[in-house]
N, C-alpha and C. Protein backbone atom coordinates (compact mmCIF):
# COMPACT_ATOMS: atom_id res chain seq x y z
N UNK A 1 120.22 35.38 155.86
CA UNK A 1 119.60 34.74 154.73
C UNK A 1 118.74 33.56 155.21
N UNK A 2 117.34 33.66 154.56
CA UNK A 2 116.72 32.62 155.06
C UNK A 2 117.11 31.27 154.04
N UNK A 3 116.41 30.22 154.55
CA UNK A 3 117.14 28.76 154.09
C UNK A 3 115.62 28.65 152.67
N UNK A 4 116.30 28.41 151.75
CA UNK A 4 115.34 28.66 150.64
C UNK A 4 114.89 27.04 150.42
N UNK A 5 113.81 26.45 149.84
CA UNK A 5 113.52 25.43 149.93
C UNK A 5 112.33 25.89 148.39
N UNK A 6 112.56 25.00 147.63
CA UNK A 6 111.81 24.58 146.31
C UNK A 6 110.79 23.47 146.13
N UNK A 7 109.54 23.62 146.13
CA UNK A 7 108.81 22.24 146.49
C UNK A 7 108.25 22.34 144.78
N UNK A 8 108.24 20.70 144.12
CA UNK A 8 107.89 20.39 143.05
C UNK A 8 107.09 19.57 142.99
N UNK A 9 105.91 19.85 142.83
CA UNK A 9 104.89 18.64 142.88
C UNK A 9 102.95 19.27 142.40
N UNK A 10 102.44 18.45 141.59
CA UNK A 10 101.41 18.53 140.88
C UNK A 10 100.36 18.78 141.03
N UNK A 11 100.23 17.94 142.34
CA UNK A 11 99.09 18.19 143.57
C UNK A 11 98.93 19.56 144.13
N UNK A 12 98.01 20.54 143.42
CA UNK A 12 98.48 21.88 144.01
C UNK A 12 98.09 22.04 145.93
N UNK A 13 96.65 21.09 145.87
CA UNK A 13 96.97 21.00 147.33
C UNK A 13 97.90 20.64 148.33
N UNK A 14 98.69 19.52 147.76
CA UNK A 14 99.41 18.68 148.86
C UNK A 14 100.65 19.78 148.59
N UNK A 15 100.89 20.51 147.80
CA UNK A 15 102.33 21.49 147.31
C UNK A 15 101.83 22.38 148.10
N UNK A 16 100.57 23.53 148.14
CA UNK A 16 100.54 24.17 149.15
C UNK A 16 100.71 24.32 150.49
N UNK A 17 100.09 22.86 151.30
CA UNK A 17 100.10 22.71 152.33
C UNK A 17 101.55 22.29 153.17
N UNK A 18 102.36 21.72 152.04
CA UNK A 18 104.00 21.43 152.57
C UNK A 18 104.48 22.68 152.14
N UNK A 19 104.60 23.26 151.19
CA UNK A 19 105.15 25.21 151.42
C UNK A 19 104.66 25.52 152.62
N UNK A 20 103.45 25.74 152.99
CA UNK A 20 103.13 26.48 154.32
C UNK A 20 103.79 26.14 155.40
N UNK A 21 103.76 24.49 155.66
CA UNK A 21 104.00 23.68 156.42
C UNK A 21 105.68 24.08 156.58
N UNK A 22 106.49 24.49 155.67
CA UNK A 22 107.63 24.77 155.61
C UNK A 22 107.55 26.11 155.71
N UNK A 23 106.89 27.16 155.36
CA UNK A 23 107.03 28.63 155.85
C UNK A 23 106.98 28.61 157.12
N UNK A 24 105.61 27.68 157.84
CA UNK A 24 105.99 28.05 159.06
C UNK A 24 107.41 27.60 160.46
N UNK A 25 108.04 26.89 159.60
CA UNK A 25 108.99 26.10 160.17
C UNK A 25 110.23 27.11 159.82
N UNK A 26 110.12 28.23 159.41
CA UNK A 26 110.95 29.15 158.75
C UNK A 26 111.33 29.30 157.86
N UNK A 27 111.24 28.69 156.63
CA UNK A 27 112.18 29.04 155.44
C UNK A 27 110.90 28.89 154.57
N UNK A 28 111.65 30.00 153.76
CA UNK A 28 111.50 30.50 152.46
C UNK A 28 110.94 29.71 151.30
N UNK A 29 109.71 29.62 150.84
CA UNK A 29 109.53 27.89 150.08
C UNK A 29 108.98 28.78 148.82
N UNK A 30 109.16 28.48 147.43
CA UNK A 30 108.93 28.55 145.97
C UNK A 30 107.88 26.82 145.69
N UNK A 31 107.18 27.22 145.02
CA UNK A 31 106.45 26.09 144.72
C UNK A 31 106.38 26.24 143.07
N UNK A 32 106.33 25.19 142.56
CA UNK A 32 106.32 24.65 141.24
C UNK A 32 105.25 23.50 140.86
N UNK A 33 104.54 23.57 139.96
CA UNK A 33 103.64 22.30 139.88
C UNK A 33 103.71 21.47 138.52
N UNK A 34 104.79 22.19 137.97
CA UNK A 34 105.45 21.15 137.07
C UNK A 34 106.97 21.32 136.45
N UNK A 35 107.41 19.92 135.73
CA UNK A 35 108.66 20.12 135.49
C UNK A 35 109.50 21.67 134.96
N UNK A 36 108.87 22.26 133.93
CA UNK A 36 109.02 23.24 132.73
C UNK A 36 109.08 24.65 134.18
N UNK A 37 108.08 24.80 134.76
CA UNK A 37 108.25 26.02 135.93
C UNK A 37 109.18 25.61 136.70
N UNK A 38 109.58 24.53 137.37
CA UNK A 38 110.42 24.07 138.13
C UNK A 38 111.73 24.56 137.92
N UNK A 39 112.09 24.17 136.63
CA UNK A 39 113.43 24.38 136.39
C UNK A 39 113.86 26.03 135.99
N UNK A 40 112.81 26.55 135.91
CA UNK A 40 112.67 27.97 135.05
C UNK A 40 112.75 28.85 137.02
N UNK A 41 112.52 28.66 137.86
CA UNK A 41 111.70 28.95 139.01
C UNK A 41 113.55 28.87 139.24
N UNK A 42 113.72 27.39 139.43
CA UNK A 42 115.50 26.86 139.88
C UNK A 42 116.53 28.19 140.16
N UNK A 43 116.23 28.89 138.40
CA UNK A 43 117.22 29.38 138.45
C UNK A 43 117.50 30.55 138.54
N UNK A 44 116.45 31.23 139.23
CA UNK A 44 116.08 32.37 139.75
C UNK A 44 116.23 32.37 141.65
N UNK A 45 115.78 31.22 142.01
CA UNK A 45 115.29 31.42 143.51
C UNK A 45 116.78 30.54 144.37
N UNK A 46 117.36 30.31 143.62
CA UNK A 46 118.58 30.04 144.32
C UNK A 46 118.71 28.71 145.49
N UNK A 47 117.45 27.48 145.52
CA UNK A 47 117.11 26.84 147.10
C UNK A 47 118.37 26.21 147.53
N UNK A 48 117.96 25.90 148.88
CA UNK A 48 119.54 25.34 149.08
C UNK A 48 118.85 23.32 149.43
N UNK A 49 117.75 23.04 149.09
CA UNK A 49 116.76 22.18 149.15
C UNK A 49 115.59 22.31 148.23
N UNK A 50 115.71 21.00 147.04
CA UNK A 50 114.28 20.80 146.30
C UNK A 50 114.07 19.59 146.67
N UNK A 51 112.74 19.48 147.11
CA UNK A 51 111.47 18.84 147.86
C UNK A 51 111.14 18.25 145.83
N UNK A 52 111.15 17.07 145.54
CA UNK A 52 110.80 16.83 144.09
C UNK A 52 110.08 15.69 144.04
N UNK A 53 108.50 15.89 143.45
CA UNK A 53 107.61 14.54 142.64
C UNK A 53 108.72 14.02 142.09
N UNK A 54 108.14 12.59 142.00
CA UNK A 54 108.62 11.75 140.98
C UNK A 54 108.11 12.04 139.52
N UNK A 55 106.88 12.08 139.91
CA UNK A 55 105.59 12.13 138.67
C UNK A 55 105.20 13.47 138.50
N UNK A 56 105.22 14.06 137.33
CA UNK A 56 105.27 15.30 136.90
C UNK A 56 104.65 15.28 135.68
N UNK A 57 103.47 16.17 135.25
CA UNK A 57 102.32 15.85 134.03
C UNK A 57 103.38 16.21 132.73
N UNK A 58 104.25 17.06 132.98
CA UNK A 58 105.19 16.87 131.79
C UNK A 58 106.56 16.40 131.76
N UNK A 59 107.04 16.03 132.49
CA UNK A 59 108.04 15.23 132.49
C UNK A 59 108.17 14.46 133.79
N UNK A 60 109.33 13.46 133.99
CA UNK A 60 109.94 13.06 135.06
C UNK A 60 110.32 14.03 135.89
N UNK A 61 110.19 13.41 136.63
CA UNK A 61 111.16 13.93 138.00
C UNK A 61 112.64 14.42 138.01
N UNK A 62 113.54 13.68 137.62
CA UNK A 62 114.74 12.98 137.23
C UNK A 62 115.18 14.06 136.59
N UNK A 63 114.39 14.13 135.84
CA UNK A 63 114.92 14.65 134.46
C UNK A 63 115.26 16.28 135.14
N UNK A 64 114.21 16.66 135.94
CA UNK A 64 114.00 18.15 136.31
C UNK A 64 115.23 18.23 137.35
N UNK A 65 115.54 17.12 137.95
CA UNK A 65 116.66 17.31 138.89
C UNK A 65 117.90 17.22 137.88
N UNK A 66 117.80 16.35 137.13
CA UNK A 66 119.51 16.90 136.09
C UNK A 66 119.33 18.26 135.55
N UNK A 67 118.57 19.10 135.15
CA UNK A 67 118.39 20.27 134.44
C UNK A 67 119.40 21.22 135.92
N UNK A 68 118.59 21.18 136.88
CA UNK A 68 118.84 21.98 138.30
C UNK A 68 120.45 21.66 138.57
N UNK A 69 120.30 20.56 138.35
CA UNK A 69 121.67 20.45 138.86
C UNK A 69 123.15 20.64 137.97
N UNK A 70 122.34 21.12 136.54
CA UNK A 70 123.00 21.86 135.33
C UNK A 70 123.59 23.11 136.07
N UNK A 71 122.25 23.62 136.60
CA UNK A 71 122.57 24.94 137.25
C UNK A 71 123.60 25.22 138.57
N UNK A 72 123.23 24.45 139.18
CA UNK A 72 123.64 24.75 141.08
C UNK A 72 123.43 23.37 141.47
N UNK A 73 124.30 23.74 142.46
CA UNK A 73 124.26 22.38 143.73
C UNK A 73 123.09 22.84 144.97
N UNK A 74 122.53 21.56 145.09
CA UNK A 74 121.48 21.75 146.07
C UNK A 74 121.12 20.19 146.55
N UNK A 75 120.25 20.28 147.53
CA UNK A 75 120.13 18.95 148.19
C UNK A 75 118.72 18.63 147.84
N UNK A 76 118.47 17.47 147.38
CA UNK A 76 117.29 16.66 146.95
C UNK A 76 116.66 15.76 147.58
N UNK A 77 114.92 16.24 147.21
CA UNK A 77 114.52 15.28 148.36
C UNK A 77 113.33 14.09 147.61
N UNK A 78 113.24 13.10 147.30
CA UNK A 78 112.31 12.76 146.20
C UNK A 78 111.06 12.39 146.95
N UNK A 79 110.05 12.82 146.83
CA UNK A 79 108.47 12.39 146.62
C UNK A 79 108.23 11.57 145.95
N UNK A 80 107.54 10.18 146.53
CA UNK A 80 106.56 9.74 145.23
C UNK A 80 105.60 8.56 146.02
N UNK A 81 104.64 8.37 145.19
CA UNK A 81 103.32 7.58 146.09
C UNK A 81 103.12 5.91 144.94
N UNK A 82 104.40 6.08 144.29
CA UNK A 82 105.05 4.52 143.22
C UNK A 82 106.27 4.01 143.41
N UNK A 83 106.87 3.80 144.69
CA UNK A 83 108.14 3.37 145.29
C UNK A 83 108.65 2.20 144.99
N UNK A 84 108.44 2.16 143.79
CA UNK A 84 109.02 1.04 142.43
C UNK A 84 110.54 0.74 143.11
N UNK A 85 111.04 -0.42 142.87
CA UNK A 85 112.59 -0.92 143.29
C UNK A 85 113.23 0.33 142.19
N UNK A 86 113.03 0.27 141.04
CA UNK A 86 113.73 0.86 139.94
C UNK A 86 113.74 2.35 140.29
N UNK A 87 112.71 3.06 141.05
CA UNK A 87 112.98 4.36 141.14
C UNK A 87 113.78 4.63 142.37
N UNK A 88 113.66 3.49 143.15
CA UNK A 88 114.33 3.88 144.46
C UNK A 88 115.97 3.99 144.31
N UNK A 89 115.94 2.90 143.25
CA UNK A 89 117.69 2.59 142.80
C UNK A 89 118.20 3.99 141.91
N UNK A 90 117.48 4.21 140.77
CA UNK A 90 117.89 4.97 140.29
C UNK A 90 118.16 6.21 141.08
N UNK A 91 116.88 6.96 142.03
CA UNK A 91 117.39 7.69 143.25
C UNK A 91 118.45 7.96 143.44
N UNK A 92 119.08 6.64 144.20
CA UNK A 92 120.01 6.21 144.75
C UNK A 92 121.60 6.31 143.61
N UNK A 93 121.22 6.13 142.65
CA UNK A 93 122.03 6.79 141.68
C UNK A 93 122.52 8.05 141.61
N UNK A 94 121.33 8.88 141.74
CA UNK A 94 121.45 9.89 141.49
C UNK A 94 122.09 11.18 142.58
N UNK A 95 122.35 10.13 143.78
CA UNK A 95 122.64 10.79 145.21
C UNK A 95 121.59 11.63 145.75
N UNK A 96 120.29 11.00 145.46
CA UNK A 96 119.40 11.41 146.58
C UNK A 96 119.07 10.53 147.72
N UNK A 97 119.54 11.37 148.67
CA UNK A 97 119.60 10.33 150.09
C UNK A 97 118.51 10.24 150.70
N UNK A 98 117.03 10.91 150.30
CA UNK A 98 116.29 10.84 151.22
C UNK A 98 114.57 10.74 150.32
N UNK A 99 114.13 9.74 150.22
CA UNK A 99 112.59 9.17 149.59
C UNK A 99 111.74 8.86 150.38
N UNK A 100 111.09 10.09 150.35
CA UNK A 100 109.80 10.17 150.76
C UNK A 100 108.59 9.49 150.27
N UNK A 101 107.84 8.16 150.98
CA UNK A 101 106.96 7.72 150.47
C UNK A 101 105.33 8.56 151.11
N UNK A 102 104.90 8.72 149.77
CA UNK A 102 103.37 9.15 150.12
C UNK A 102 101.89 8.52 150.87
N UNK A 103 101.58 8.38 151.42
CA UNK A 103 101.58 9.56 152.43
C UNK A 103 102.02 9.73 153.43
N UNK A 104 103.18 10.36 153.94
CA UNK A 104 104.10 10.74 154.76
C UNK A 104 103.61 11.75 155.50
N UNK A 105 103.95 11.73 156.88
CA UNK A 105 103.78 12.97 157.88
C UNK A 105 104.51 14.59 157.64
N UNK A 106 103.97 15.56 157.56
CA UNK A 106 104.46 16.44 157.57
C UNK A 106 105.88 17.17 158.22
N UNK A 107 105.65 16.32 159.75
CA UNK A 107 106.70 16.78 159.94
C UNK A 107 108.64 15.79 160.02
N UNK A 108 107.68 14.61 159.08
CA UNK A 108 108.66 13.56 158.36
C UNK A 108 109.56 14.91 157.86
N UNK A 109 109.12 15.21 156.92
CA UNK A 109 109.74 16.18 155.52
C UNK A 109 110.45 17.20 156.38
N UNK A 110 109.91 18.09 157.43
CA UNK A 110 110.31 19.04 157.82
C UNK A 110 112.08 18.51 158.77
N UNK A 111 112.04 17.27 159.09
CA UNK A 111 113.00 17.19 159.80
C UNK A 111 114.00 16.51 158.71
N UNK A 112 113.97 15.84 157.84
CA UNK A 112 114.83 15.93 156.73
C UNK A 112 115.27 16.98 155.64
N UNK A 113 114.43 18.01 155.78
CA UNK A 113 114.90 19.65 155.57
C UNK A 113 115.84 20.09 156.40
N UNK A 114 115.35 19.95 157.78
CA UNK A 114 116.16 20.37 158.44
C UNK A 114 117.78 19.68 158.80
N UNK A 115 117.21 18.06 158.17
CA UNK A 115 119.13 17.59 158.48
C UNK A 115 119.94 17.81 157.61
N UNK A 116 119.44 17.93 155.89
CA UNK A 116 119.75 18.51 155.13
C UNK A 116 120.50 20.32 155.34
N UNK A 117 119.82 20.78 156.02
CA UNK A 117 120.25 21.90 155.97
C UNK A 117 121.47 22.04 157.20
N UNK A 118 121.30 21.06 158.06
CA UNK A 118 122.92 20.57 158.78
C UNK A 118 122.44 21.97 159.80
N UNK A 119 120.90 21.96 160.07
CA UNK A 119 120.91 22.79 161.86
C UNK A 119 119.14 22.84 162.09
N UNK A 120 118.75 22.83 162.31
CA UNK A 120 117.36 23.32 163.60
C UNK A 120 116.79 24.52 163.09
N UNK A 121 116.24 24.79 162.31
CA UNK A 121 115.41 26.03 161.88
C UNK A 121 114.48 26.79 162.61
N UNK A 122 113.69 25.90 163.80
CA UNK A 122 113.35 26.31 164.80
C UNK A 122 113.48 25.28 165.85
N UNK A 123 113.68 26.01 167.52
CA UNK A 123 114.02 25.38 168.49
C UNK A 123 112.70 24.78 169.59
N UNK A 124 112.57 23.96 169.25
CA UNK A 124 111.20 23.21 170.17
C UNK A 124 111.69 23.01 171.00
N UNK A 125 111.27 23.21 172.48
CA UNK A 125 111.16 22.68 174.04
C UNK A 125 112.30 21.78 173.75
N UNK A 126 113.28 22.14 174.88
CA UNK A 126 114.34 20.96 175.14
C UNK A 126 115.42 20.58 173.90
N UNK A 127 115.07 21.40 173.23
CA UNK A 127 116.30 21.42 171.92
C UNK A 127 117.69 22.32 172.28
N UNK A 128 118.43 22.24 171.80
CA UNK A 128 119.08 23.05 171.88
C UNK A 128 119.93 23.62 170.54
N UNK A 129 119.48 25.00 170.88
CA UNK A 129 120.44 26.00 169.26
C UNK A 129 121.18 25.42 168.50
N UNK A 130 121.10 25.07 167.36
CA UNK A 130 121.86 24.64 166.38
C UNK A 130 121.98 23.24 166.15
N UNK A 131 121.53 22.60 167.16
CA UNK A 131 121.57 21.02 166.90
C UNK A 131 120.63 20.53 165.45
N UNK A 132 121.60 19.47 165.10
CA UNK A 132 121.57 18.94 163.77
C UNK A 132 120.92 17.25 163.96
N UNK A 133 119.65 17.33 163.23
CA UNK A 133 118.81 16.49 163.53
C UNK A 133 119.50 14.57 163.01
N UNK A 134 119.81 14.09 163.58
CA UNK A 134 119.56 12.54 162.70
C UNK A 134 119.53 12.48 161.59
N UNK A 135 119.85 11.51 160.55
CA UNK A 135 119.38 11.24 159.32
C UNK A 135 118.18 10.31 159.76
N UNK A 136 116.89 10.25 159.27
CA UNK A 136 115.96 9.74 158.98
C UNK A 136 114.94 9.68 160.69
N UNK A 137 115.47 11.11 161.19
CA UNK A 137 114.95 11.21 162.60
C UNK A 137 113.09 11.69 161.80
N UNK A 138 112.47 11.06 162.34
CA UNK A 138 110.35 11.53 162.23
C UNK A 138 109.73 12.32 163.67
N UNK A 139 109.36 13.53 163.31
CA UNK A 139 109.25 14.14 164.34
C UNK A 139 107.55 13.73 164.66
N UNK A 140 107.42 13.29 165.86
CA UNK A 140 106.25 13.02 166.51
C UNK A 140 105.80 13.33 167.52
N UNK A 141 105.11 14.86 167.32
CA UNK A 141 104.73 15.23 168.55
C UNK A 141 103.09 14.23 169.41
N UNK A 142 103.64 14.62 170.87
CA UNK A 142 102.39 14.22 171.63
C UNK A 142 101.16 15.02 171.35
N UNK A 143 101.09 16.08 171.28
CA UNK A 143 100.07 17.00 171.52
C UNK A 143 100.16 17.74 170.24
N UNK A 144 98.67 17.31 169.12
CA UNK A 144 98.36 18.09 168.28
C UNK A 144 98.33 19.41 168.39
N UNK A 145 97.95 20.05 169.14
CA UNK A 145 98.05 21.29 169.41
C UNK A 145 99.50 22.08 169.23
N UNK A 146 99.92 21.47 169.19
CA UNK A 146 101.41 22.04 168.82
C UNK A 146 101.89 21.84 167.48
N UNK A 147 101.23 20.81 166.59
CA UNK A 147 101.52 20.94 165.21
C UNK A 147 100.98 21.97 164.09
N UNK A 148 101.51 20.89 163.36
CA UNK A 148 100.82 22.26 162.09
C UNK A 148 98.98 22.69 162.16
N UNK A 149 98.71 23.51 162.04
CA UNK A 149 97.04 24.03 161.68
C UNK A 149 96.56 23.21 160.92
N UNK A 150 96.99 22.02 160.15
CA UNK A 150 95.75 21.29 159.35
C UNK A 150 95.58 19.98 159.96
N UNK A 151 94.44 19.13 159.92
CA UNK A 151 94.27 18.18 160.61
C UNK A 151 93.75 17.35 159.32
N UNK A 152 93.46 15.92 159.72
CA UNK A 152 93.27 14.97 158.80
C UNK A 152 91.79 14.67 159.51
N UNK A 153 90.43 14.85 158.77
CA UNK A 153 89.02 14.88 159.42
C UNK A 153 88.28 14.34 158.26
N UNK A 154 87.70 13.35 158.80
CA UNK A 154 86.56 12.69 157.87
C UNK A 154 87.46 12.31 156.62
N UNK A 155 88.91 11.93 156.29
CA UNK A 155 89.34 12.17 155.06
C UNK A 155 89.98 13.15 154.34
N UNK A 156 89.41 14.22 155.03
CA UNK A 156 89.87 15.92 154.42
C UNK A 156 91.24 16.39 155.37
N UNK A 157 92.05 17.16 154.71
CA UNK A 157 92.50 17.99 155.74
C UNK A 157 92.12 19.50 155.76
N UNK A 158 91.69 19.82 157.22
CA UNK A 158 90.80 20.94 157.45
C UNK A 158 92.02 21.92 158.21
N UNK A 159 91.25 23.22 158.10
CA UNK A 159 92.12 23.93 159.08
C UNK A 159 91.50 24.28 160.34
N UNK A 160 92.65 23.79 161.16
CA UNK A 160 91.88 24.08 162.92
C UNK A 160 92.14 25.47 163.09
N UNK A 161 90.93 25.76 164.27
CA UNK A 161 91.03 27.52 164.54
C UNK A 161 91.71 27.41 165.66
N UNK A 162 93.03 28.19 165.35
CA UNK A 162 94.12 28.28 166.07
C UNK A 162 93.74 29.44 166.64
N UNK A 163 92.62 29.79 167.17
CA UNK A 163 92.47 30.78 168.04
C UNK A 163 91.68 29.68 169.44
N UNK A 164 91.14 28.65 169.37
CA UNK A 164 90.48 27.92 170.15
C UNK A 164 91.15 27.52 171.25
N UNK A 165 91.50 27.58 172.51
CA UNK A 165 92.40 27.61 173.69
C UNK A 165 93.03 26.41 173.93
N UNK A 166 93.98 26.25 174.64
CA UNK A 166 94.55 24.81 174.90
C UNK A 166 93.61 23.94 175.64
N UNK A 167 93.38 22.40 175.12
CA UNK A 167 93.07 21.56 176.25
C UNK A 167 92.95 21.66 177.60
N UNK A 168 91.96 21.77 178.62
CA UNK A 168 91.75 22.02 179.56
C UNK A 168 92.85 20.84 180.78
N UNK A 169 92.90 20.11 179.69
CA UNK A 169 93.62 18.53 180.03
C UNK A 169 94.91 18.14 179.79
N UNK A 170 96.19 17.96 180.12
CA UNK A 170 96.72 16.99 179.42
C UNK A 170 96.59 15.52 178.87
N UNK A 171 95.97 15.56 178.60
CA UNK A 171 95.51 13.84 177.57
C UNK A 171 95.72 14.36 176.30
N UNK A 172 96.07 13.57 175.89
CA UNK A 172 95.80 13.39 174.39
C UNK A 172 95.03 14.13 173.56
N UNK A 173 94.71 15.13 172.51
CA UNK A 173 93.79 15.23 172.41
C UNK A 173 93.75 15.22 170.65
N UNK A 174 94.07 13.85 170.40
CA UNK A 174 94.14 13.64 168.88
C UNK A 174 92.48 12.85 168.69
N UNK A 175 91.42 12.79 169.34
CA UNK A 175 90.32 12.64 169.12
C UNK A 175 89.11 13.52 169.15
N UNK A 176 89.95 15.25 168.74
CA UNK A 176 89.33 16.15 168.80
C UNK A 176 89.20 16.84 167.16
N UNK A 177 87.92 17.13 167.26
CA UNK A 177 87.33 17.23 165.71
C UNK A 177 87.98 19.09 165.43
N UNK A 178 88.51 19.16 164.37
CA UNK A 178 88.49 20.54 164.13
C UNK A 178 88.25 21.66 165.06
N UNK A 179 86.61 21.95 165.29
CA UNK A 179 85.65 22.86 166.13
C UNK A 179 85.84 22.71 167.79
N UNK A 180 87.04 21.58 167.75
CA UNK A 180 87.01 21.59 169.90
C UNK A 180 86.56 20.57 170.01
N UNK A 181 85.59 20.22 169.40
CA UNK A 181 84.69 19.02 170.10
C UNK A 181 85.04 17.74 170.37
N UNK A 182 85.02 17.30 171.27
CA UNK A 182 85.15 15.61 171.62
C UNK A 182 84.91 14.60 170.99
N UNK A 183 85.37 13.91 169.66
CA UNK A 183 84.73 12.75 169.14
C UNK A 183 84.94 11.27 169.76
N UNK A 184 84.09 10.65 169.51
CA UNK A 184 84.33 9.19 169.94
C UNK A 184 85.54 8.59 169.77
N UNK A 185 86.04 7.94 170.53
CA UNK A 185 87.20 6.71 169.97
C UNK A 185 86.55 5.54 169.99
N UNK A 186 86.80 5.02 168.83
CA UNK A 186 86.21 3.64 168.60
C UNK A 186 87.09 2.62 169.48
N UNK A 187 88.34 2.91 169.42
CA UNK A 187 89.28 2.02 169.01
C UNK A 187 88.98 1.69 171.11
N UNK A 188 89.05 1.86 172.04
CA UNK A 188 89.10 1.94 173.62
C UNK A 188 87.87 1.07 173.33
């Protein structure tokens, strides 16, 4: 059985790209882009992890996690880009252990899926089988090339052609535009 994972959130882009971002990490992801499908979605797809907005065009957040949790036990993960004292507490009420502030790294989320799920969904270099990640461990790889296919360019996130060969180099190569090409670093 794969590890089912429920992502709830409004933004149909930023919901797509963390489903994918989580398909490719292995599991099984249902997406929802508002409260009313969310909970309707819940209780069909069984997750053993909902990924949940705060902010939802028809209801709270909150609210969609008491409905779910009418249903089944599952582990909660809250989203939100308004990290108000009051929502963090209430959270915290509610026994969600893990708040995600926006904009967060992708593979932030993926490794609190994975401690949540209490094992390693996939085994990167030097891991070993079954190991169970940290609470609040942020996975930061050296080498883009090994992350996810979308990159953050001009503002946008684009998709790199993952057919384009590895770096001829080991350096760094987080100052590389989409297409291969070499961009400037300001910052040196």
């Amino acid at each position: 059985m794969r590890n089912k994972i429920l992502v709830i959130e409004d933004e149909q882009i930023l919901a797509r790209n963390l489903g994918a971002y989580l398909e490719a990490k292995g599991m099984e992801v249902q997406i929802a882009f508002d409260g009313g499908n969310a909970i309707r979605t819940a209780k069909d797809f069984a997750a053993s992890v909902v990924v949940l907005d705060y902010r939802l065009p028809d209801m709270e957040g909150f609210e969609v996690l008491d409905a779910i949790r009418k249903e089944r036990e599952c582990h909660f993960v809250l989203m939100t880009g308004h990290p108000t004292s009051e929502v963090c507490e209430r959270a915290v009420q509610l026994g969600i252990g893990h708040i995600l502030f926006k904009p967060f790294p992708l593979g932030e989320l993926a490794g609190v899926v994975e401690g949540l799920l209490g094992k390693r969904v996939d085994t990167p270099e030097g891991a070993v089988e079954g190991e169970v990640q940290a609470e609040g461990f942020v996975e930061r790889r050296k080498r883009t090339a090994d992350s996810f296919p979308l990159r953050l360019y001009d503002g946008s996130w684009v998709l790199t052609d993952r057919r384009r060969s590895e770096p001829d180099d080991e350096s760094d190569d987080s100052d590389r535009r989409p297409d291969g090409e070499k961009g400037h670093n300001y910052n040196n």
